[in-house]
N, C-alpha and C. Protein backbone atom coordinates (compact mmCIF):
# COMPACT_ATOMS: atom_id res chain seq x y z
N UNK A 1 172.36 132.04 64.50
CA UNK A 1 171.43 133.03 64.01
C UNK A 1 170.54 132.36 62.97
N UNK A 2 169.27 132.72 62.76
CA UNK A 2 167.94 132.28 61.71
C UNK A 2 167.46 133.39 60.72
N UNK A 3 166.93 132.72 59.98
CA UNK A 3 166.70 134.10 59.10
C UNK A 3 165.59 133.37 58.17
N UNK A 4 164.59 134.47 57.34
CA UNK A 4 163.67 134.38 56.32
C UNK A 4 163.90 135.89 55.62
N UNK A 5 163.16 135.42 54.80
CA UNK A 5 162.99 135.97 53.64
C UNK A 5 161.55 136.66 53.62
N UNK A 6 161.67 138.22 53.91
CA UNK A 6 160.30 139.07 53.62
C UNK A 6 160.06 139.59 52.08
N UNK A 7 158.84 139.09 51.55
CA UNK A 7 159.01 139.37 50.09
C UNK A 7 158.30 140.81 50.00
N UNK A 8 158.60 142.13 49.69
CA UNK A 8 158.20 142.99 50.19
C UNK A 8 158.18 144.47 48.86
N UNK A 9 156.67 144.99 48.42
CA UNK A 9 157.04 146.26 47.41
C UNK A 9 158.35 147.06 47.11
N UNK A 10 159.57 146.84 47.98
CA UNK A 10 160.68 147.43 48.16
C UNK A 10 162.07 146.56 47.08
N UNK A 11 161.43 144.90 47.29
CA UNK A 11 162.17 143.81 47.36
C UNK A 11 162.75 142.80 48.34
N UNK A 12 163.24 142.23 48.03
CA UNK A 12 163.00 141.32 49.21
C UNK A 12 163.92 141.43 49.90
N UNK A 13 163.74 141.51 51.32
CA UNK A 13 164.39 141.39 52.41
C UNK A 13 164.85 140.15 53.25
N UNK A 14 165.68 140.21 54.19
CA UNK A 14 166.31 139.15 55.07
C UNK A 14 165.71 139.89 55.86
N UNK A 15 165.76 139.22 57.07
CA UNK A 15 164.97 139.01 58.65
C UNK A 15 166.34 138.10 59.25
N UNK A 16 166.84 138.63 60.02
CA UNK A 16 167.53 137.84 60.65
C UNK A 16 167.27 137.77 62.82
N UNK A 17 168.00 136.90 63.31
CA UNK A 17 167.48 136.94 64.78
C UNK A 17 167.51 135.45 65.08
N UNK A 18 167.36 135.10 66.61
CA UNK A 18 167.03 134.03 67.37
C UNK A 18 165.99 134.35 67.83
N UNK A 19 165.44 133.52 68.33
CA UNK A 19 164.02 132.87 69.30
C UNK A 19 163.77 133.93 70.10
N UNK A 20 164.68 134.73 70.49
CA UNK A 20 163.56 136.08 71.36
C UNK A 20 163.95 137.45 70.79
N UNK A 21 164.66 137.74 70.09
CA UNK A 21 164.51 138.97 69.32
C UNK A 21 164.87 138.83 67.67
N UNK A 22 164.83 140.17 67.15
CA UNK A 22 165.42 140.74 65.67
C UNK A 22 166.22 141.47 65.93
N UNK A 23 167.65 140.97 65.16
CA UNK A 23 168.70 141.48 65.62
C UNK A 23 168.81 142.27 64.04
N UNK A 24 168.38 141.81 62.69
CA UNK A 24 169.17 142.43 61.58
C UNK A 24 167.58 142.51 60.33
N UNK A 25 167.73 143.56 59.71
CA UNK A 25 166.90 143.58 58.35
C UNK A 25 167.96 143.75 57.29
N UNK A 26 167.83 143.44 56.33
CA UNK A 26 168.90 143.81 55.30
C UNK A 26 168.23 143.79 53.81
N UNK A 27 168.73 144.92 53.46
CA UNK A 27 168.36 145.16 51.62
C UNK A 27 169.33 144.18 50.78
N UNK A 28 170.07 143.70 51.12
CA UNK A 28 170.82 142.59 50.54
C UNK A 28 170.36 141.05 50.90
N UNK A 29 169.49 140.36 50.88
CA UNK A 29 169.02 139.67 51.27
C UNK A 29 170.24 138.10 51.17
N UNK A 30 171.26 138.06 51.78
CA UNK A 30 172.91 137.33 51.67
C UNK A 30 172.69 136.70 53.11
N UNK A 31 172.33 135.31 53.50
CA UNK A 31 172.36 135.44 54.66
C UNK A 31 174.23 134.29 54.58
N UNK A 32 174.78 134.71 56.35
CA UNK A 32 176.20 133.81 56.50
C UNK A 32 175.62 132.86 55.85
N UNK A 33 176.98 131.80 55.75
CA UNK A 33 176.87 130.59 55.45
C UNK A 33 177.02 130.05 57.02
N UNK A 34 176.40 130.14 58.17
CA UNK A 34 176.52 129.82 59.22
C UNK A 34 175.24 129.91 60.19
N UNK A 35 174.41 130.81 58.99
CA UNK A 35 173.01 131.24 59.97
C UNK A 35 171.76 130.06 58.99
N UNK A 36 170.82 129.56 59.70
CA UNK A 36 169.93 128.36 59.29
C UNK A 36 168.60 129.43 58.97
N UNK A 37 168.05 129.34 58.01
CA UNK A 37 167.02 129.83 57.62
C UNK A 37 165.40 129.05 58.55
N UNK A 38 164.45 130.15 59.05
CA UNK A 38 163.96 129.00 59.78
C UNK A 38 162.56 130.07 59.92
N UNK A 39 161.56 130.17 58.50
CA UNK A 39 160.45 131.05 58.15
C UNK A 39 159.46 130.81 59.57
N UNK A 40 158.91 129.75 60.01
CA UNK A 40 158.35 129.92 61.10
C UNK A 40 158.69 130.74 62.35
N UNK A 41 159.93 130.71 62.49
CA UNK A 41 160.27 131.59 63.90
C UNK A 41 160.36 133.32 63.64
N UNK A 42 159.92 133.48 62.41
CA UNK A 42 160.04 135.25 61.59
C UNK A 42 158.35 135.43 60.85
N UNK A 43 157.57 134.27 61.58
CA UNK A 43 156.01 134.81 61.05
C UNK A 43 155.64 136.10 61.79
N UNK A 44 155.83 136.40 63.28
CA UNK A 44 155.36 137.51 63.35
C UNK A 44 155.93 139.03 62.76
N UNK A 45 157.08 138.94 62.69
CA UNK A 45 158.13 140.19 62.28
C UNK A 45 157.42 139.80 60.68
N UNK A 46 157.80 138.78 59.81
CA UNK A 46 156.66 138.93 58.66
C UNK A 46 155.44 139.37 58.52
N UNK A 47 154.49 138.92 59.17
CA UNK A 47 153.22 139.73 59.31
C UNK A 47 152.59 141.07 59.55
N UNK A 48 154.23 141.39 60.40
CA UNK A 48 154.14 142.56 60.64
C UNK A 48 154.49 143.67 59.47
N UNK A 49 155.80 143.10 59.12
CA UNK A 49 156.08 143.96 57.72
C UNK A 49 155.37 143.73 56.54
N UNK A 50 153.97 142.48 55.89
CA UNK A 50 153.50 142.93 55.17
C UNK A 50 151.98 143.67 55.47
N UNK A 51 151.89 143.85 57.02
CA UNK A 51 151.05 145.10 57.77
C UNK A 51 151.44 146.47 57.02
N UNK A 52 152.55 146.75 57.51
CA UNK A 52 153.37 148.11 57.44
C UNK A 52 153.16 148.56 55.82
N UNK A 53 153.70 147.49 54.53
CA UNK A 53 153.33 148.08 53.25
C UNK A 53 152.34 148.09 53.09
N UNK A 54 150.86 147.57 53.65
CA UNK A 54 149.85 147.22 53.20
C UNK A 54 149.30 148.42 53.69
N UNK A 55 150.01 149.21 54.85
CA UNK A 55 148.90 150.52 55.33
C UNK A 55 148.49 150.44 56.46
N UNK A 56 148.76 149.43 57.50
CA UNK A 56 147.56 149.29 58.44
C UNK A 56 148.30 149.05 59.36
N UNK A 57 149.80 148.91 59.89
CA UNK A 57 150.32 148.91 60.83
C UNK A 57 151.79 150.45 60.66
N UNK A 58 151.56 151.31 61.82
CA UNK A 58 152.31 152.20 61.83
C UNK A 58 153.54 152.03 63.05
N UNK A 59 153.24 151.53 63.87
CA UNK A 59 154.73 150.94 64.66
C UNK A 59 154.31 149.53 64.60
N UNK A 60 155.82 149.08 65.25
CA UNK A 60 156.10 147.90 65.22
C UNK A 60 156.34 147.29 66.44
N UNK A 61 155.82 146.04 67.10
CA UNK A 61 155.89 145.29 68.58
C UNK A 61 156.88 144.42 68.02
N UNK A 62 157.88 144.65 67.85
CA UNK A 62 158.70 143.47 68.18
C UNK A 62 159.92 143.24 69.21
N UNK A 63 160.29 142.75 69.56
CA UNK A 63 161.62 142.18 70.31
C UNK A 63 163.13 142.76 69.32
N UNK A 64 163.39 143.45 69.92
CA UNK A 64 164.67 144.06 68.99
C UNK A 64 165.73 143.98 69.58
N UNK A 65 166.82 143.22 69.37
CA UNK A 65 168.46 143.51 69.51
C UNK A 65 169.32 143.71 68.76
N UNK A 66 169.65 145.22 68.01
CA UNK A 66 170.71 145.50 67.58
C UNK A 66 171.79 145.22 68.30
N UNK A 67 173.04 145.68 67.46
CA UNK A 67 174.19 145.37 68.04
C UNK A 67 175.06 146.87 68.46
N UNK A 68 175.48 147.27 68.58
CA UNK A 68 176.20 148.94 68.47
C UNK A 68 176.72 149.64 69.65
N UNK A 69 177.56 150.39 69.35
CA UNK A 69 178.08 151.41 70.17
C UNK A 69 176.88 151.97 71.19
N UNK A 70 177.48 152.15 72.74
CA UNK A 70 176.20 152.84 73.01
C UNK A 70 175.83 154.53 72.25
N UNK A 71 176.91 155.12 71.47
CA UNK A 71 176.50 156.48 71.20
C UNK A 71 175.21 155.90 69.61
N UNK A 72 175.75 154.62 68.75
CA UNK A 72 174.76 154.12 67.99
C UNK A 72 173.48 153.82 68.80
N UNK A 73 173.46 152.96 69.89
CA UNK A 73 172.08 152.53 70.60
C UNK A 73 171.25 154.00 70.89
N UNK A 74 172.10 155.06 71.07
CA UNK A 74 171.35 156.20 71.43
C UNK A 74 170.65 156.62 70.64
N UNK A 75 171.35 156.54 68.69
CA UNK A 75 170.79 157.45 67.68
C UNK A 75 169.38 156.75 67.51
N UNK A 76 169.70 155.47 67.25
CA UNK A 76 168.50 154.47 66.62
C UNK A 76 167.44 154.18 67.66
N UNK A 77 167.66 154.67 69.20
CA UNK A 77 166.53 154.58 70.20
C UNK A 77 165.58 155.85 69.51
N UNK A 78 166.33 157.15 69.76
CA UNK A 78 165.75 158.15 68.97
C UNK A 78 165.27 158.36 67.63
N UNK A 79 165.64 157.32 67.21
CA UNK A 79 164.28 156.96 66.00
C UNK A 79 163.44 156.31 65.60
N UNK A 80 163.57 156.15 67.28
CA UNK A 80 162.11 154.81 67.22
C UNK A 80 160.82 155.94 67.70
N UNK A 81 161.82 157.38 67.95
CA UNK A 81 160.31 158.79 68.37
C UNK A 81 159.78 159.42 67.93
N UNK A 82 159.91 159.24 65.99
CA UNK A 82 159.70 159.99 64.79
C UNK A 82 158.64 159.28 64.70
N UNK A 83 157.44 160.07 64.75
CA UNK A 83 156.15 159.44 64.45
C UNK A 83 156.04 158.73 63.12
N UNK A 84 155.26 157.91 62.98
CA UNK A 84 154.85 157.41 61.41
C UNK A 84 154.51 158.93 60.72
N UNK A 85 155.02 158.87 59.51
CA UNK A 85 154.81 159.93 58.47
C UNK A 85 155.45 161.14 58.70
N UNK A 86 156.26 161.65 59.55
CA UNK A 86 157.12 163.13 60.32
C UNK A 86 158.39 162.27 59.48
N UNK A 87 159.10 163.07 59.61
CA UNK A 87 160.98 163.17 59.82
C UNK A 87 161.61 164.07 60.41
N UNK A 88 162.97 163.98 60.73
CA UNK A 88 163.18 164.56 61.20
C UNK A 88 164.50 164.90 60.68
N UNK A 89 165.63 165.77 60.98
CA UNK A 89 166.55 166.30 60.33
C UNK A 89 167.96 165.33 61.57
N UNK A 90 169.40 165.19 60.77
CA UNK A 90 170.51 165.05 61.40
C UNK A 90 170.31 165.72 62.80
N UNK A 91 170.62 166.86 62.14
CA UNK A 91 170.79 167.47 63.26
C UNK A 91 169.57 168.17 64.81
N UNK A 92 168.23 167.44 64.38
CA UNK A 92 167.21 167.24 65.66
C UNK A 92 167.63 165.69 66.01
N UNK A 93 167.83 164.37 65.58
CA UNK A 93 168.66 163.52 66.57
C UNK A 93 169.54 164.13 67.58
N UNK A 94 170.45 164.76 66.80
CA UNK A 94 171.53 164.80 67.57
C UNK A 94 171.25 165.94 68.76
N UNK A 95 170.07 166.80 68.46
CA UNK A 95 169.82 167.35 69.86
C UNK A 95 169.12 166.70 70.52
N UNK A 96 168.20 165.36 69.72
CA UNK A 96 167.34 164.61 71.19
C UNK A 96 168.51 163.62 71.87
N UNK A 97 169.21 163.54 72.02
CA UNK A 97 170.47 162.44 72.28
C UNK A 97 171.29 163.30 73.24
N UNK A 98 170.84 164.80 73.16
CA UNK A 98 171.95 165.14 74.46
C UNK A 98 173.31 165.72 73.37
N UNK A 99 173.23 165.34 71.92
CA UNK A 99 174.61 165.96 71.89
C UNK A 99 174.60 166.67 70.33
N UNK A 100 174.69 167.58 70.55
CA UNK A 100 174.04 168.56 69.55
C UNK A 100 175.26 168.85 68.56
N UNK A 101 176.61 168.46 68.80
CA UNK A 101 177.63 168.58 67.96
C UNK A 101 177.94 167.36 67.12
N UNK A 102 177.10 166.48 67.16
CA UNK A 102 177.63 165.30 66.58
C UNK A 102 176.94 164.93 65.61
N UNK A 103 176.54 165.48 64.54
CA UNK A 103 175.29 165.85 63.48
C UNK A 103 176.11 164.91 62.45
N UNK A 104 177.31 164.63 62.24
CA UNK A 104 177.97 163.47 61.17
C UNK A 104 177.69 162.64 61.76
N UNK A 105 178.44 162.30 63.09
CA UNK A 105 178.09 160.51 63.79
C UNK A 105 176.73 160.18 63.83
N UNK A 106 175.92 161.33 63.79
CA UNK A 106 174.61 160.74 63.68
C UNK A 106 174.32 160.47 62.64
N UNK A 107 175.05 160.87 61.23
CA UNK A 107 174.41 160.41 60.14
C UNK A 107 175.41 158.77 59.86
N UNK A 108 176.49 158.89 60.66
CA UNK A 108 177.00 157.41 60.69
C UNK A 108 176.23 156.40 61.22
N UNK A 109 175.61 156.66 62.33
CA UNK A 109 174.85 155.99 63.33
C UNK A 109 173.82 155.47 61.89
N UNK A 110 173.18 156.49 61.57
CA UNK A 110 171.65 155.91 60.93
C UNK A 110 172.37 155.23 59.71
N UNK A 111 173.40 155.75 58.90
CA UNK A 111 173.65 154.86 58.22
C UNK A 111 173.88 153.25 58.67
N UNK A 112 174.38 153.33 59.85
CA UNK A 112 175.03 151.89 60.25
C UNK A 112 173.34 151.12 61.29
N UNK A 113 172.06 151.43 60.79
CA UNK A 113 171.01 151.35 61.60
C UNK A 113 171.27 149.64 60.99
N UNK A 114 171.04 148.87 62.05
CA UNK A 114 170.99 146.79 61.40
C UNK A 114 169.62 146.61 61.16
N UNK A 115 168.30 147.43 61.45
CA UNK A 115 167.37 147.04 61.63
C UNK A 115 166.28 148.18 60.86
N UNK A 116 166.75 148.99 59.59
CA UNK A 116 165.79 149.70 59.21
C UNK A 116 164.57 149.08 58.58
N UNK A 117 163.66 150.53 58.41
CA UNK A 117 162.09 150.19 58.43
C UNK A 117 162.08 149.78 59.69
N UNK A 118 161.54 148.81 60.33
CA UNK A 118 161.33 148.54 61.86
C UNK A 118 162.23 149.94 62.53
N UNK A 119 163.45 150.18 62.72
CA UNK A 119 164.17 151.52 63.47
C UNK A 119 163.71 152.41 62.37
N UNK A 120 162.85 153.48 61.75
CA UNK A 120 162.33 154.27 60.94
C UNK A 120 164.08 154.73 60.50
N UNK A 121 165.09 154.44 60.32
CA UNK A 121 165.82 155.62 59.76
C UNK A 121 165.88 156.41 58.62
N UNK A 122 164.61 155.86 57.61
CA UNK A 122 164.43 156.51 56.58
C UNK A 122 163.78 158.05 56.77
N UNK A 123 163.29 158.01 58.33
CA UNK A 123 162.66 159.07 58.46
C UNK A 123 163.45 160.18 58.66
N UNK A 124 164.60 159.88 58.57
CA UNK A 124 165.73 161.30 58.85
C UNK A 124 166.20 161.65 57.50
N UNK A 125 166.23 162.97 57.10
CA UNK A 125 166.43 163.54 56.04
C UNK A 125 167.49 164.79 56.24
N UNK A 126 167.99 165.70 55.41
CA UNK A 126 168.88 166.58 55.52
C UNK A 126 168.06 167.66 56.40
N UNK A 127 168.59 168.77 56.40
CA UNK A 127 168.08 169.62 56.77
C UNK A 127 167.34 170.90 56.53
N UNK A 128 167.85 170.60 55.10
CA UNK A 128 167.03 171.60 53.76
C UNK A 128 165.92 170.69 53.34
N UNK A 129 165.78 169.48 54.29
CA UNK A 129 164.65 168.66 53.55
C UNK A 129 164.89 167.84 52.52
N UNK A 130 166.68 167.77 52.06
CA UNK A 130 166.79 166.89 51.02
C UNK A 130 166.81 165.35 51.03
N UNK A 131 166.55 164.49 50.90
CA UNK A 131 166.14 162.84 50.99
C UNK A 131 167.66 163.05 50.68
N UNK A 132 168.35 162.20 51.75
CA UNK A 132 170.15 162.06 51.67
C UNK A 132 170.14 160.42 51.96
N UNK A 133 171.28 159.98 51.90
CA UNK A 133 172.13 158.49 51.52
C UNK A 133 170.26 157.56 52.34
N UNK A 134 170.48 156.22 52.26
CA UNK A 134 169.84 155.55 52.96
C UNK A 134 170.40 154.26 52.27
N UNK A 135 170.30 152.84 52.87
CA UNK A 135 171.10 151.72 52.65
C UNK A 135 170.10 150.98 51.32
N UNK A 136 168.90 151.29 51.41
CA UNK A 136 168.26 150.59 50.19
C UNK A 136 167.73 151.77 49.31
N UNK A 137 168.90 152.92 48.96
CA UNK A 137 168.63 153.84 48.12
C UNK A 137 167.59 154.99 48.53
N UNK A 138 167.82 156.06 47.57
CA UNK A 138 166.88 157.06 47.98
C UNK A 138 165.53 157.11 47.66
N UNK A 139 165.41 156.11 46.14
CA UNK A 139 163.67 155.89 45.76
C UNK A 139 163.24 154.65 46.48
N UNK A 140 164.11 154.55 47.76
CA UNK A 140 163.61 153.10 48.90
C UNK A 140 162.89 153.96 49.90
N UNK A 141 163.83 155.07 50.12
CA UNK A 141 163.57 156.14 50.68
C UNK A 141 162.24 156.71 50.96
N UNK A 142 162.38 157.18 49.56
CA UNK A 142 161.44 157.70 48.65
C UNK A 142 159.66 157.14 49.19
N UNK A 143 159.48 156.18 48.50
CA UNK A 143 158.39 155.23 48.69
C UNK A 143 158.26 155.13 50.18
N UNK A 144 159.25 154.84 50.98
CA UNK A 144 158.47 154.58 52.39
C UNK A 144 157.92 155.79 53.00
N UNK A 145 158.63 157.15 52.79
CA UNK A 145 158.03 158.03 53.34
C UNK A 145 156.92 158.76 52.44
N UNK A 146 156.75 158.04 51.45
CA UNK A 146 155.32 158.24 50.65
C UNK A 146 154.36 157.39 51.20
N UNK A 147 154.43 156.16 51.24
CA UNK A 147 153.61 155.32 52.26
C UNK A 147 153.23 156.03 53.30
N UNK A 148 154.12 156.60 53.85
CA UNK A 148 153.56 156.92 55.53
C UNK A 148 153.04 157.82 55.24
N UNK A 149 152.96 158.90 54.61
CA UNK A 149 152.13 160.29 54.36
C UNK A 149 150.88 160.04 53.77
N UNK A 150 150.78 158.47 53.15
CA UNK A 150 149.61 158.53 52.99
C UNK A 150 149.53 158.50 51.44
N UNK A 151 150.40 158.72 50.44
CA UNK A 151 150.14 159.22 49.14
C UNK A 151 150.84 158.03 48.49
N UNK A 152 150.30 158.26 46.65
CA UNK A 152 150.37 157.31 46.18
C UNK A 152 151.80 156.93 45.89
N UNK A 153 152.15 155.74 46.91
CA UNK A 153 153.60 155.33 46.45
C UNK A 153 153.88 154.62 45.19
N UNK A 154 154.86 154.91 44.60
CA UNK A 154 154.67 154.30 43.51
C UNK A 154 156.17 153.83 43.53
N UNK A 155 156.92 152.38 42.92
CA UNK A 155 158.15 151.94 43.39
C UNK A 155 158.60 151.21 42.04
């Protein structure tokens, strides 16, 4: 596995992946002691993410391989359908997925997303609308879905 370093309004991120996809983003930017750091093969997934803070890119073309359960591959496909700037609640995943009782595993699923920002899971929120858990905090949260609405993020 390869990895760089996205320096990013949030903080800095890892990029991890081989030569034909992105397998990992991480708010802990820790890569193994087994994976080779290698910034050229993560220029486009870079370019892309300082698109995305800058305003001017709202999805993302990249090559993606998470890793996961297929009931995980299901949650995080379905949040690749939350438009830029929408969210959506636990429990509308879990009815676009076919399974309308599973409104915790889906909040396991998004918690356990390897690839947020690129998989939007910040875009899922409670259902009263409250901004709930997310892996790089709730004012990480916060800011990206201020970005996407358009308003002044402030971080």
């Amino acid at each position: 596995m390869h990895y760089a370093y996205a320096d990013t309004p949030i903080g800095m991120l890892l990029v991890a992946g081989d030569a034909d996809s992105v397998a990992a983003i991480q708010f802990r930017p820790e890569p193994r002691d087994e994976w080779t750091r290698d910034d050229d093969l993560f220029r486009d997934v870079l370019a892309q993410l300082d698109e995305y803070f800058a305003g001017r890119r709202r999805t993302f073309e990249l090559p993606l391989a998470p890793k996961g359960t297929p009931f995980q591959l299901a949650v995080w496909n379905a949040l690749q359908t939350i438009p830029y700037g929408e969210t959506r609640s636990y429990s509308e995943i879990a009815r676009a997925i076919g399974k309308p009782d599973t409104v915790r595993a889906v909040g396991a699923a998004n918690g356990a997303n390897p690839l947020p920002i690129v998989v939007p899971c910040h875009r899922v929120i409670g259902a009263n609308g409250a901004l709930t858990g997310f892996g790089g905090g709730i004012e990480t949260k916060r800011y990206l879905l201020q970005l996407e609405r358009g308003e002044r993020a402030l971080f």
